[in-house]
PDB file of N, CA and C in Angstrom:
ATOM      1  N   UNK A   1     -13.496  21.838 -10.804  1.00  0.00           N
ATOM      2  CA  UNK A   1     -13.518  20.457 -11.241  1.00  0.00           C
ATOM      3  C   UNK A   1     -12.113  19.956 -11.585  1.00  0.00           C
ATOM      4  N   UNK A   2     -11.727  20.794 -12.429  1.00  0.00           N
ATOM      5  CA  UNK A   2     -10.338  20.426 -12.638  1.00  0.00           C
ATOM      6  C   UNK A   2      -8.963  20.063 -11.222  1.00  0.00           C
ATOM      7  N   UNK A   3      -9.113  20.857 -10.394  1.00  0.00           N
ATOM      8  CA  UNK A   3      -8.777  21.067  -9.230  1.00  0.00           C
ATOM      9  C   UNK A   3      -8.635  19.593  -8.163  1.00  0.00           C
ATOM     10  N   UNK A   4     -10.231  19.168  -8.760  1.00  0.00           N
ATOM     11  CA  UNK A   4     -10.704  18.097  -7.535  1.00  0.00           C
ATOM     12  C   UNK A   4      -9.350  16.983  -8.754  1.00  0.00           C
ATOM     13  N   UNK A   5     -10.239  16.884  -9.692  1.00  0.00           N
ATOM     14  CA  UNK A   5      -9.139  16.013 -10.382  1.00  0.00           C
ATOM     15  C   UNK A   5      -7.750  16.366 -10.340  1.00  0.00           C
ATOM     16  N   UNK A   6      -7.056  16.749 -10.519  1.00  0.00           N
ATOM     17  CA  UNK A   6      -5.524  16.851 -10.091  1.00  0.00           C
ATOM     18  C   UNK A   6      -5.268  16.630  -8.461  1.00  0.00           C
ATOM     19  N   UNK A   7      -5.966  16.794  -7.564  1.00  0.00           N
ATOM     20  CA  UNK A   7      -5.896  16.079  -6.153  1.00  0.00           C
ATOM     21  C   UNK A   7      -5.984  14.988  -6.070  1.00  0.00           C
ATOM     22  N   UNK A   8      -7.339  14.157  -7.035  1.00  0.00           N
ATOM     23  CA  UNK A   8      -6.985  12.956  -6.863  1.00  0.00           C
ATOM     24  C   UNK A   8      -6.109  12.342  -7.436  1.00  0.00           C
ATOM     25  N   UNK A   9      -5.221  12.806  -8.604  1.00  0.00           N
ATOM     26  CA  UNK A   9      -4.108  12.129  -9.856  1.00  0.00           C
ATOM     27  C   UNK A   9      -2.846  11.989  -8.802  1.00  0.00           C
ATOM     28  N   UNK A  10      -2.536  13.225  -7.957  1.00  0.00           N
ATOM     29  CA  UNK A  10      -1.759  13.511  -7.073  1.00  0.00           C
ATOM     30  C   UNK A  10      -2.095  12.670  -5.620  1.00  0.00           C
ATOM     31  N   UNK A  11      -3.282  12.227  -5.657  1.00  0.00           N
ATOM     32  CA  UNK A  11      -3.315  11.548  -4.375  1.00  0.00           C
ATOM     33  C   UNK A  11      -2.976   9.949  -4.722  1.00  0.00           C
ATOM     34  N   UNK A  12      -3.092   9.932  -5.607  1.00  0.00           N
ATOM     35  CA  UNK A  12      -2.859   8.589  -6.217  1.00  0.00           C
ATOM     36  C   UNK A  12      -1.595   8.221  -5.741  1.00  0.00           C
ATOM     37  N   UNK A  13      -0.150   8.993  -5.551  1.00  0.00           N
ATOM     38  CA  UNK A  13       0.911   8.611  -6.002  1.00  0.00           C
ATOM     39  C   UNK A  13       1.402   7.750  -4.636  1.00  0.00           C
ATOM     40  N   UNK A  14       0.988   8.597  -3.756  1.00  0.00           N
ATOM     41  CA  UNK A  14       0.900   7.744  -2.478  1.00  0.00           C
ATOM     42  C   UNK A  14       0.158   6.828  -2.037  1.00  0.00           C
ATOM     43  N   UNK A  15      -0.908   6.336  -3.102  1.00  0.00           N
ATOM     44  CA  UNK A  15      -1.504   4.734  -2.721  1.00  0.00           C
ATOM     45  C   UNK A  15      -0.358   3.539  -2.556  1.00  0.00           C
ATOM     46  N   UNK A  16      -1.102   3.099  -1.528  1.00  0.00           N
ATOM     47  CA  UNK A  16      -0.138   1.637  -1.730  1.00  0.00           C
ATOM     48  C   UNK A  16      -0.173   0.710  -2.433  1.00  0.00           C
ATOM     49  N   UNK A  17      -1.325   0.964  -3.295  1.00  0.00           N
ATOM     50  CA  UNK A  17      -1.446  -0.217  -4.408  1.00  0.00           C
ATOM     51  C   UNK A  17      -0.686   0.456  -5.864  1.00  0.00           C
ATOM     52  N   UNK A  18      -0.570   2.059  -6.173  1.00  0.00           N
ATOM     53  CA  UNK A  18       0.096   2.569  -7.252  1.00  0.00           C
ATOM     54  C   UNK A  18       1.739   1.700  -6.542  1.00  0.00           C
ATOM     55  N   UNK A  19       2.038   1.700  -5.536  1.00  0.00           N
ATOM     56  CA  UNK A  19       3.762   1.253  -5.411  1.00  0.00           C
ATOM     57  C   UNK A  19       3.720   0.170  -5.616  1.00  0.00           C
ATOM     58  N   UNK A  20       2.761  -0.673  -5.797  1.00  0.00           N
ATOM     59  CA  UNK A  20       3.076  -2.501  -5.905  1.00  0.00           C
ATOM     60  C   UNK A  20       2.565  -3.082  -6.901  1.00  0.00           C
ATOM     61  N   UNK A  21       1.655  -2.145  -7.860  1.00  0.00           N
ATOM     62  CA  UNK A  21       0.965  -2.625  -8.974  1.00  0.00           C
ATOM     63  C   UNK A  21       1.715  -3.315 -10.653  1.00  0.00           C
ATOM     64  N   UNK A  22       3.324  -2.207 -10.623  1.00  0.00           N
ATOM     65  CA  UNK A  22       3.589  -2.437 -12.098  1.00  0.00           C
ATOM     66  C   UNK A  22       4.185  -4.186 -11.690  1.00  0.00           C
ATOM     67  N   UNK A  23       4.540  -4.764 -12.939  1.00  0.00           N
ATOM     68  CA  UNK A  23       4.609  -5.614 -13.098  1.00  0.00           C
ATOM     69  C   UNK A  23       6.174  -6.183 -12.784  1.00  0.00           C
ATOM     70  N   UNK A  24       6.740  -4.942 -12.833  1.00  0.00           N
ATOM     71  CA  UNK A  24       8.298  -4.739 -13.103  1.00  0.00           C
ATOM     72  C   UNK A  24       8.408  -4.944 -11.692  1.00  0.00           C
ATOM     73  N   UNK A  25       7.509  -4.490 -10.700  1.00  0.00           N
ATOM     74  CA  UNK A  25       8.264  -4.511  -9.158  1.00  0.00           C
ATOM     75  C   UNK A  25       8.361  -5.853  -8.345  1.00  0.00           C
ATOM     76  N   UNK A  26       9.162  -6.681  -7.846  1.00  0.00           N
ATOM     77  CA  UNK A  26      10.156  -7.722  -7.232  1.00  0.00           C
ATOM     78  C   UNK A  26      10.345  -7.384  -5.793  1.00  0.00           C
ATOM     79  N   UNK A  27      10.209  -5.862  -5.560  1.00  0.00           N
ATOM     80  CA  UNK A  27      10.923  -5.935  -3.627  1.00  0.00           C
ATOM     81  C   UNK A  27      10.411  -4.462  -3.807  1.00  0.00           C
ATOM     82  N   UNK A  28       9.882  -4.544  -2.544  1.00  0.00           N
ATOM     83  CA  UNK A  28       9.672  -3.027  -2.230  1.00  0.00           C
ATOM     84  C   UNK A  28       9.633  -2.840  -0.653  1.00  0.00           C
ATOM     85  N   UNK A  29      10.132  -1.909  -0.392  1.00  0.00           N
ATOM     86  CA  UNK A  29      10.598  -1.453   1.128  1.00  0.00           C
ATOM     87  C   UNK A  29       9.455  -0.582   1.642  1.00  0.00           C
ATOM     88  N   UNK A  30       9.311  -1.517   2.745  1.00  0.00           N
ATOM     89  CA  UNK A  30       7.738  -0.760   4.109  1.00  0.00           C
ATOM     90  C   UNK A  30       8.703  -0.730   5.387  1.00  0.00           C
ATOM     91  N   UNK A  31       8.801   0.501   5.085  1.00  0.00           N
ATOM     92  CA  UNK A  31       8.585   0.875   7.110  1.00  0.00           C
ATOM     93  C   UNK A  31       7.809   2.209   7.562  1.00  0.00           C
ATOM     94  N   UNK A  32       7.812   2.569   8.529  1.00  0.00           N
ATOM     95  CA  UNK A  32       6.769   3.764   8.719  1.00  0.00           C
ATOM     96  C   UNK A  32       7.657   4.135  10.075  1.00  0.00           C
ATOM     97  N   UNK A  33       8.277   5.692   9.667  1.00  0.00           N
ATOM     98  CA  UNK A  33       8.924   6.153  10.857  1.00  0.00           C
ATOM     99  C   UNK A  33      10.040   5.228  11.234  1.00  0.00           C
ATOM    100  N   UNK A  34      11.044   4.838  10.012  1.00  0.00           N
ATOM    101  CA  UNK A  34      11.781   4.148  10.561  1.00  0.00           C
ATOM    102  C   UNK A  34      11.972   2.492  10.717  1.00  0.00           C
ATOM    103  N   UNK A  35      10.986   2.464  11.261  1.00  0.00           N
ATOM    104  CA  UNK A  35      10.749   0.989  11.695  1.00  0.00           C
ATOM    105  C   UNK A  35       9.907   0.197  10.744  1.00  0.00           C
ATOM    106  N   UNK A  36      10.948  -1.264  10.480  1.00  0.00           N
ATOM    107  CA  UNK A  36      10.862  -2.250   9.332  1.00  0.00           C
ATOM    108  C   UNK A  36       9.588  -2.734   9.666  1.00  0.00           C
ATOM    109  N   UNK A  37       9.091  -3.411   9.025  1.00  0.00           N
ATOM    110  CA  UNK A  37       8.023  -4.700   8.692  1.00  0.00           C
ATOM    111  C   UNK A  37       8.465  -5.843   8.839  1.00  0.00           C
ATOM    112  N   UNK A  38       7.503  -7.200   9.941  1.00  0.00           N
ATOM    113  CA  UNK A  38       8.175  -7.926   9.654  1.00  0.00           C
ATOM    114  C   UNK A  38       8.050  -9.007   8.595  1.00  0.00           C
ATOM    115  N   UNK A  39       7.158  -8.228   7.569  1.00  0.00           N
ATOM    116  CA  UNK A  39       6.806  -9.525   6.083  1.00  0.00           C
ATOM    117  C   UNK A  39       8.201  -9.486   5.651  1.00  0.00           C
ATOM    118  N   UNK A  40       7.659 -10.753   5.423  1.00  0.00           N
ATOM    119  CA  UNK A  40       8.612 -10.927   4.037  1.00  0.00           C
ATOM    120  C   UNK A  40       8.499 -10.977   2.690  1.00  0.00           C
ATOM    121  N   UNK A  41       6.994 -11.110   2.093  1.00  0.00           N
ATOM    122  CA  UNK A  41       6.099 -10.695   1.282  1.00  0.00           C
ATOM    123  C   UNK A  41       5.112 -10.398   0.973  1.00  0.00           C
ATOM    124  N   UNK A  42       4.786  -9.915  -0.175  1.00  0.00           N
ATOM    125  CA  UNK A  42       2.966  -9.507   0.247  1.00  0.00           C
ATOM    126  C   UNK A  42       2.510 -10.158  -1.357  1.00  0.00           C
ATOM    127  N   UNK A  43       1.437 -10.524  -1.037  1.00  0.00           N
ATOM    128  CA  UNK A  43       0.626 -11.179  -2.315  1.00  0.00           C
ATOM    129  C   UNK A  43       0.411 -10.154  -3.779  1.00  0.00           C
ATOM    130  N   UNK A  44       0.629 -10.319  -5.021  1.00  0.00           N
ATOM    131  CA  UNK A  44       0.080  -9.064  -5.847  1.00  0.00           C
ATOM    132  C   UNK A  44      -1.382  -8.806  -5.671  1.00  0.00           C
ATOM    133  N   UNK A  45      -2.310  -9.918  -5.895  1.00  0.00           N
ATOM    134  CA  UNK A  45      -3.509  -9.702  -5.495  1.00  0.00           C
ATOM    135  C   UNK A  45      -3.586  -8.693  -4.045  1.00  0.00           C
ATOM    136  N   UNK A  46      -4.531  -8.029  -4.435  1.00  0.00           N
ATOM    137  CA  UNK A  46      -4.999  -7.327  -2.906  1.00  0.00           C
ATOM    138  C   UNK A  46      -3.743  -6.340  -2.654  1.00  0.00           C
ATOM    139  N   UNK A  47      -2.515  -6.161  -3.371  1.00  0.00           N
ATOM    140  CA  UNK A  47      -0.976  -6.015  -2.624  1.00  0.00           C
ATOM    141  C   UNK A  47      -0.948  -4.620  -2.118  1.00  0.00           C
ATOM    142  N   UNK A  48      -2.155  -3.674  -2.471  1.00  0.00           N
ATOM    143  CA  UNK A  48      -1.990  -2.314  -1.596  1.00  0.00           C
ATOM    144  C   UNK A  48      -2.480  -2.841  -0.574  1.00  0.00           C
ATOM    145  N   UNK A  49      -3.407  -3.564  -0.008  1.00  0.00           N
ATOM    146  CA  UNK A  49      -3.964  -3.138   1.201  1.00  0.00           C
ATOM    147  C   UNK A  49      -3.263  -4.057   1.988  1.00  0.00           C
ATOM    148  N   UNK A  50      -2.589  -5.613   1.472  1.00  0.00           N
ATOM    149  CA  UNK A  50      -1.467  -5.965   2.157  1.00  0.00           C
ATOM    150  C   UNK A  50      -0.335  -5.043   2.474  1.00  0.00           C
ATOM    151  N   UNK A  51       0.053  -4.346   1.992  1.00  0.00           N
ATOM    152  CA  UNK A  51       1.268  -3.354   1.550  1.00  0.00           C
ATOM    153  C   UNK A  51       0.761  -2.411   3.463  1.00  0.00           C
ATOM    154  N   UNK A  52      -0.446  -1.700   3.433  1.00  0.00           N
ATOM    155  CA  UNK A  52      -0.887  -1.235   4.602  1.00  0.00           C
ATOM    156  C   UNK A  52      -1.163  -2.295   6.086  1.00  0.00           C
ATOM    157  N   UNK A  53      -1.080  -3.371   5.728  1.00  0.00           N
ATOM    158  CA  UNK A  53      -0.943  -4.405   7.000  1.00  0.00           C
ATOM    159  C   UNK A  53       0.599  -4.237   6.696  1.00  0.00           C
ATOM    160  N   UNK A  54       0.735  -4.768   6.226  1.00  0.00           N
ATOM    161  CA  UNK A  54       2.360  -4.877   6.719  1.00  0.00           C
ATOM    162  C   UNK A  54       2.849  -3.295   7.613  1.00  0.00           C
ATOM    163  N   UNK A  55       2.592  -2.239   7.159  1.00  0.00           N
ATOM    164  CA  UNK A  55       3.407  -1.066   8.152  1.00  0.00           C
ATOM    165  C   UNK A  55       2.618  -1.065   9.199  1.00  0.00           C
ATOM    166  N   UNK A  56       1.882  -1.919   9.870  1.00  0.00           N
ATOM    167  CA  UNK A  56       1.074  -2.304  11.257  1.00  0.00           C
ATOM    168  C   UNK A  56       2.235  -3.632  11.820  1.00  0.00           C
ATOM    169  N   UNK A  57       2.283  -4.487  10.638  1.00  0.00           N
ATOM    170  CA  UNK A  57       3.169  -5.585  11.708  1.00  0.00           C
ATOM    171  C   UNK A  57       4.843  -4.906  11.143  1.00  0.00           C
ATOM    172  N   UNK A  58       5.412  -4.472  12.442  1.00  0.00           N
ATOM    173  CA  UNK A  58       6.857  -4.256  12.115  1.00  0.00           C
ATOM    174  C   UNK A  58       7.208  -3.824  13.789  1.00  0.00           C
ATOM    175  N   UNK A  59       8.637  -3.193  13.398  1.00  0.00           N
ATOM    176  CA  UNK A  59       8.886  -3.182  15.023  1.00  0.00           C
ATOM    177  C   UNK A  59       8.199  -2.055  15.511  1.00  0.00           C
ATOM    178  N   UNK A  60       8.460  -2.750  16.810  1.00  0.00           N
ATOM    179  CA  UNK A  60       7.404  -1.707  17.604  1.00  0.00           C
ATOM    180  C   UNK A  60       7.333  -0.638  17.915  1.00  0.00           C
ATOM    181  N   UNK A  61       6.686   0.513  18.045  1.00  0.00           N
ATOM    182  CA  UNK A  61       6.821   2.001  18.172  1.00  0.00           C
ATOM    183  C   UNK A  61       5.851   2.719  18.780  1.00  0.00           C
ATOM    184  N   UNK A  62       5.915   3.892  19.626  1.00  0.00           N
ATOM    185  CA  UNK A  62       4.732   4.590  20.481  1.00  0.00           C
ATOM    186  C   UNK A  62       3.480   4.699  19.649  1.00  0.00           C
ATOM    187  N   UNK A  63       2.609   4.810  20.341  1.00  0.00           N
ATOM    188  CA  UNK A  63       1.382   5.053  19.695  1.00  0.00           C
ATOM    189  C   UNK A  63       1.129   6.088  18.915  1.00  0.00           C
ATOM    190  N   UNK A  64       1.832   7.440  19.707  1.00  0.00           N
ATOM    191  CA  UNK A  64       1.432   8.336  18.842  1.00  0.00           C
ATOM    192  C   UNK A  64       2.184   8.390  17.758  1.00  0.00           C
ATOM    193  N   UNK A  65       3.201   7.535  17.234  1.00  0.00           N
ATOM    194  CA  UNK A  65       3.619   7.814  16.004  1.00  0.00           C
ATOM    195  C   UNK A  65       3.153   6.834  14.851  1.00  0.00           C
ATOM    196  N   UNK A  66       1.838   6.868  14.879  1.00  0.00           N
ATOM    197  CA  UNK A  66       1.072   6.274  13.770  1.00  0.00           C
ATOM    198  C   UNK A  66       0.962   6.783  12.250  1.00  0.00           C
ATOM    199  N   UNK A  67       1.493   8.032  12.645  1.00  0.00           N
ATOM    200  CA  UNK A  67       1.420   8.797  11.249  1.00  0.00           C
ATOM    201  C   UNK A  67       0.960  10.180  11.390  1.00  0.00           C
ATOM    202  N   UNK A  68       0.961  10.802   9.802  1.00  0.00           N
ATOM    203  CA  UNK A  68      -0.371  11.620   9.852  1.00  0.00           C
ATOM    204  C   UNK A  68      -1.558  11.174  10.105  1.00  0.00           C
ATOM    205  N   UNK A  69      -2.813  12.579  10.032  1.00  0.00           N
ATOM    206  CA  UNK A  69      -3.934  12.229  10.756  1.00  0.00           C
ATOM    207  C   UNK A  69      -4.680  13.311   9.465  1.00  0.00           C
ATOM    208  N   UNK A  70      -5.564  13.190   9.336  1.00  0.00           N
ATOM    209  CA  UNK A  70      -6.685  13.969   8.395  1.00  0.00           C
ATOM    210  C   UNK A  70      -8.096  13.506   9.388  1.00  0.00           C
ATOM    211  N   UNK A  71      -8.939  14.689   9.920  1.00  0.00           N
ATOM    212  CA  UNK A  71      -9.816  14.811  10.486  1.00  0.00           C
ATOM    213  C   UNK A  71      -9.402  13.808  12.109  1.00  0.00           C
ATOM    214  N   UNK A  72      -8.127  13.543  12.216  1.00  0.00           N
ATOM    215  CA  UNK A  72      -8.292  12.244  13.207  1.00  0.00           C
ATOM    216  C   UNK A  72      -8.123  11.172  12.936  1.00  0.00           C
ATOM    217  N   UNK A  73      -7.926  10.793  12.015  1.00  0.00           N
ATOM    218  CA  UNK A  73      -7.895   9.388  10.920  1.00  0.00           C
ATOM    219  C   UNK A  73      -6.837   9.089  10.681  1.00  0.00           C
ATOM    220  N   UNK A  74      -6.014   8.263  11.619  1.00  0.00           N
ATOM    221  CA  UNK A  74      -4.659   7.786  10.507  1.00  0.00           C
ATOM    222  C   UNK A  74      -4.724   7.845   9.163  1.00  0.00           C
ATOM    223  N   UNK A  75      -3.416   8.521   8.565  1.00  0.00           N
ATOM    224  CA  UNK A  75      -3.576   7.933   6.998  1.00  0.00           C
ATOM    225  C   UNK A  75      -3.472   6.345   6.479  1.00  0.00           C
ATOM    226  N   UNK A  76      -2.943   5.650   7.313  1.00  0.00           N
ATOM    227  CA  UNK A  76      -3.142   4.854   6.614  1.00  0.00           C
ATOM    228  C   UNK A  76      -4.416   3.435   6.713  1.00  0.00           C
ATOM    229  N   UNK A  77      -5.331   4.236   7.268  1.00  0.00           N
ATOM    230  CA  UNK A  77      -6.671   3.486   7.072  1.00  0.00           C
ATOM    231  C   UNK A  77      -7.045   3.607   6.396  1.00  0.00           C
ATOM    232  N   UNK A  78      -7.019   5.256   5.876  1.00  0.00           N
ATOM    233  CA  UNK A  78      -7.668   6.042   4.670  1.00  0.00           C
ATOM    234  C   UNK A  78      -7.359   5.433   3.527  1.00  0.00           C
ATOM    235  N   UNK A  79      -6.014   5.296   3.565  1.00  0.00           N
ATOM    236  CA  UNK A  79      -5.004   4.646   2.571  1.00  0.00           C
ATOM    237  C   UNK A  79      -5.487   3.032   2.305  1.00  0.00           C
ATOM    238  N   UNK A  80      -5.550   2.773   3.392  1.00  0.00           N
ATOM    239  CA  UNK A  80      -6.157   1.112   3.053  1.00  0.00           C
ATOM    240  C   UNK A  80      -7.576   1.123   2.195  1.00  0.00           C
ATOM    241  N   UNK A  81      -8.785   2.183   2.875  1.00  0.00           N
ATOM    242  CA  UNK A  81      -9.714   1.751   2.126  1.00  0.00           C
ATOM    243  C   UNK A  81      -9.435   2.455   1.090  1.00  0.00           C
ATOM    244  N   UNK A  82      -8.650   3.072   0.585  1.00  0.00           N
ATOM    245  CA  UNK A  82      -8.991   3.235  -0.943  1.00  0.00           C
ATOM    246  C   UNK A  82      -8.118   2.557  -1.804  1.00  0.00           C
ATOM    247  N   UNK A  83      -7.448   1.718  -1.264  1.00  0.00           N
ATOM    248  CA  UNK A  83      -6.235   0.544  -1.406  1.00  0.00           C
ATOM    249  C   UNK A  83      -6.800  -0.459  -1.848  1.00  0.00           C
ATOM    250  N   UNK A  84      -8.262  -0.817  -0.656  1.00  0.00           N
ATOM    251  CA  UNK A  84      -9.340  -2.153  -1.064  1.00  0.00           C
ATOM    252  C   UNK A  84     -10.185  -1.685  -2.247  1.00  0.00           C
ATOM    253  N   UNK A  85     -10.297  -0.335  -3.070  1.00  0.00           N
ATOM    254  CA  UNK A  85     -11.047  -0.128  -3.863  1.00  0.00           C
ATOM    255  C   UNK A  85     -10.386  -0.607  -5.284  1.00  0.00           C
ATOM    256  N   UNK A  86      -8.950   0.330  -5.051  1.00  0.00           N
ATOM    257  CA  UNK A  86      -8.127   0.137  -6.420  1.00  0.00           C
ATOM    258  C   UNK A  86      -7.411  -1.420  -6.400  1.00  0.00           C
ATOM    259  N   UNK A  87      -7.190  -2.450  -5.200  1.00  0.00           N
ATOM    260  CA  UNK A  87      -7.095  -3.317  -5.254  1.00  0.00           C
ATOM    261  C   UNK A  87      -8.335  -4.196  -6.315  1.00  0.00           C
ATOM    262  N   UNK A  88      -9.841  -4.475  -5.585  1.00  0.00           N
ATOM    263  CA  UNK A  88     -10.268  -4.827  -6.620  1.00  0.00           C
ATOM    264  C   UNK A  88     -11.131  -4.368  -7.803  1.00  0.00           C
ATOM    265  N   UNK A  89     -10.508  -3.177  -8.507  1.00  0.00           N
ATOM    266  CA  UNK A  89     -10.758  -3.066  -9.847  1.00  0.00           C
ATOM    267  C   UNK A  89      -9.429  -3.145 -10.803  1.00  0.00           C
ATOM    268  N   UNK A  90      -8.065  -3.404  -9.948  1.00  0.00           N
ATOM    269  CA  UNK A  90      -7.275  -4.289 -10.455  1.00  0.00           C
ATOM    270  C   UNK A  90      -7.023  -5.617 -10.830  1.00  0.00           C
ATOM    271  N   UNK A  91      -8.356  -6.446 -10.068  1.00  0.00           N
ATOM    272  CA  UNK A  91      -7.697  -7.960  -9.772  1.00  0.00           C
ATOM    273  C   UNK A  91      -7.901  -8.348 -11.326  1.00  0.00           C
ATOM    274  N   UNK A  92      -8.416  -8.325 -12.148  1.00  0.00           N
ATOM    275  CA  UNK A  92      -7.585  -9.600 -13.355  1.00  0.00           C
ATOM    276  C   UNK A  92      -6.799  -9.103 -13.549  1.00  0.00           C
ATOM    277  N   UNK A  93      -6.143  -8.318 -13.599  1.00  0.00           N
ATOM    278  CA  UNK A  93      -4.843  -7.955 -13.720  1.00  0.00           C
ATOM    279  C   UNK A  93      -3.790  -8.328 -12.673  1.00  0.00           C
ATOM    280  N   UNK A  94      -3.955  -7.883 -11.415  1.00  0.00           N
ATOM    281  CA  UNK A  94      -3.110  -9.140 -10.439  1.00  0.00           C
ATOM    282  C   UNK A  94      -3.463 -10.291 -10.413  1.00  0.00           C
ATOM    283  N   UNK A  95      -4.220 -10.858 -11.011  1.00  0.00           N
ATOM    284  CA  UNK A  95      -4.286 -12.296 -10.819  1.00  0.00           C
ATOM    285  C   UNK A  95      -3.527 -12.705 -11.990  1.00  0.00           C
ATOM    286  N   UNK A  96      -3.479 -12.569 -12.944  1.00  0.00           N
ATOM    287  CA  UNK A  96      -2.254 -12.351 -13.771  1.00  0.00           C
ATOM    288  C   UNK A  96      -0.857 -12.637 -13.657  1.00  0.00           C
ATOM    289  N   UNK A  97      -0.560 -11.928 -12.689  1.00  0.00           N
ATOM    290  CA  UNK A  97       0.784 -11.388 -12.297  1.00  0.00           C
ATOM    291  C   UNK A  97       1.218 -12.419 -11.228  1.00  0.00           C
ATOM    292  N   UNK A  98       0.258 -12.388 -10.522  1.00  0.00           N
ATOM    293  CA  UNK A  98       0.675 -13.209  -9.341  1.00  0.00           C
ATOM    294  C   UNK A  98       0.921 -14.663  -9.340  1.00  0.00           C
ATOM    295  N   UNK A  99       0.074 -15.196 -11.129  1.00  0.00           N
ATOM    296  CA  UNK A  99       0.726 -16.306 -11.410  1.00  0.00           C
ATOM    297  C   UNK A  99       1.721 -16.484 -12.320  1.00  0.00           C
ATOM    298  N   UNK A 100       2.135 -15.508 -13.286  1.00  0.00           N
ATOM    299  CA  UNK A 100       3.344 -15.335 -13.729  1.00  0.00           C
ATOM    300  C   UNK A 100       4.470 -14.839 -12.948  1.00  0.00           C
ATOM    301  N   UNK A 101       4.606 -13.677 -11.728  1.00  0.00           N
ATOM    302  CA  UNK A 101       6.120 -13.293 -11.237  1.00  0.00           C
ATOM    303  C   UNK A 101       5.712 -13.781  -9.885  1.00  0.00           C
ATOM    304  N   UNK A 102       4.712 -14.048  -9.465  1.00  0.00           N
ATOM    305  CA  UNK A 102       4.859 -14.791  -7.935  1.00  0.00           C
ATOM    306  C   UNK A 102       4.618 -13.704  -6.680  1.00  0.00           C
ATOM    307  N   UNK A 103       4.791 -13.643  -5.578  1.00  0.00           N
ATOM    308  CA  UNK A 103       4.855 -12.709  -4.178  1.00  0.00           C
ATOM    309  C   UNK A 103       6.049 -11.554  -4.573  1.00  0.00           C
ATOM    310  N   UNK A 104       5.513 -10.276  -4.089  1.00  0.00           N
ATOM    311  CA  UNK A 104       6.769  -9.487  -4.006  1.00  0.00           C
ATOM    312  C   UNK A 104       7.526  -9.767  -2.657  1.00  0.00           C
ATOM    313  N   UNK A 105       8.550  -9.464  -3.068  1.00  0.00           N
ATOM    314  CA  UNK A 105       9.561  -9.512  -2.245  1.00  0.00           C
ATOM    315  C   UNK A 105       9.135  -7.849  -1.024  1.00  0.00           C
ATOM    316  N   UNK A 106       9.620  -7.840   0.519  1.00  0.00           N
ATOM    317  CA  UNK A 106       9.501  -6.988   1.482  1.00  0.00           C
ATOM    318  C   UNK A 106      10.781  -6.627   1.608  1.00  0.00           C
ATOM    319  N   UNK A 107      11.198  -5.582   1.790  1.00  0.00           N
ATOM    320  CA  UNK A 107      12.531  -5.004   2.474  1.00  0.00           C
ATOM    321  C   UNK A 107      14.115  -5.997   2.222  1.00  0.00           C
TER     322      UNK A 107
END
């Protein structure tokens, strides 16, 4: 039990909504393999699973370098839906934010 929990504390760190959530963050840098994004911001509301569209729109790159894979699965689908989970059991809290500091800043 303990085990499962420290996988998920640790899986956490790589959500895309743990990188865009504190309040303090203004700009944060997406690329995947290199290659930029072409946002220029992403909303706080929702901002992990925006955070995972954005490393889809950027420059262009072979297919197979989508990422890792778990069972076959890009990570970052995986990453998105659990992005749309912790997205909304964040939202009064980004909704908050998003009308006090505004859009984060992209790259």
């Amino acid at each position: 039990m303990k085990l499962v929990l420290l996988a998920m504390i640790l899986s956490l760190t790589g959500c895309a909504t743990v990188k865009t959530l504190p309040a303090s963050t203004s700009h944060v840098n997406i690329e995947h393999h290199g290659k930029r994004s072409y946002c220029q911001s992403i909303p706080r509301v929702y901002s992990g699973f925006s955070y995972n569209l954005c490393k889809l729109h950027g420059e262009p790159s072979r297919q197979e370098n989508l990422g890792d894979r778990f069972n076959n699965v890009p990570f970052f689908i995986i990453d998105g839906g659990f992005s749309l989970v912790a997205d909304t059991v964040a939202l009064p809290y980004t909704l908050y934010t998003q009308g006090k500091h505004g859009n984060i800043d992209v790259n």
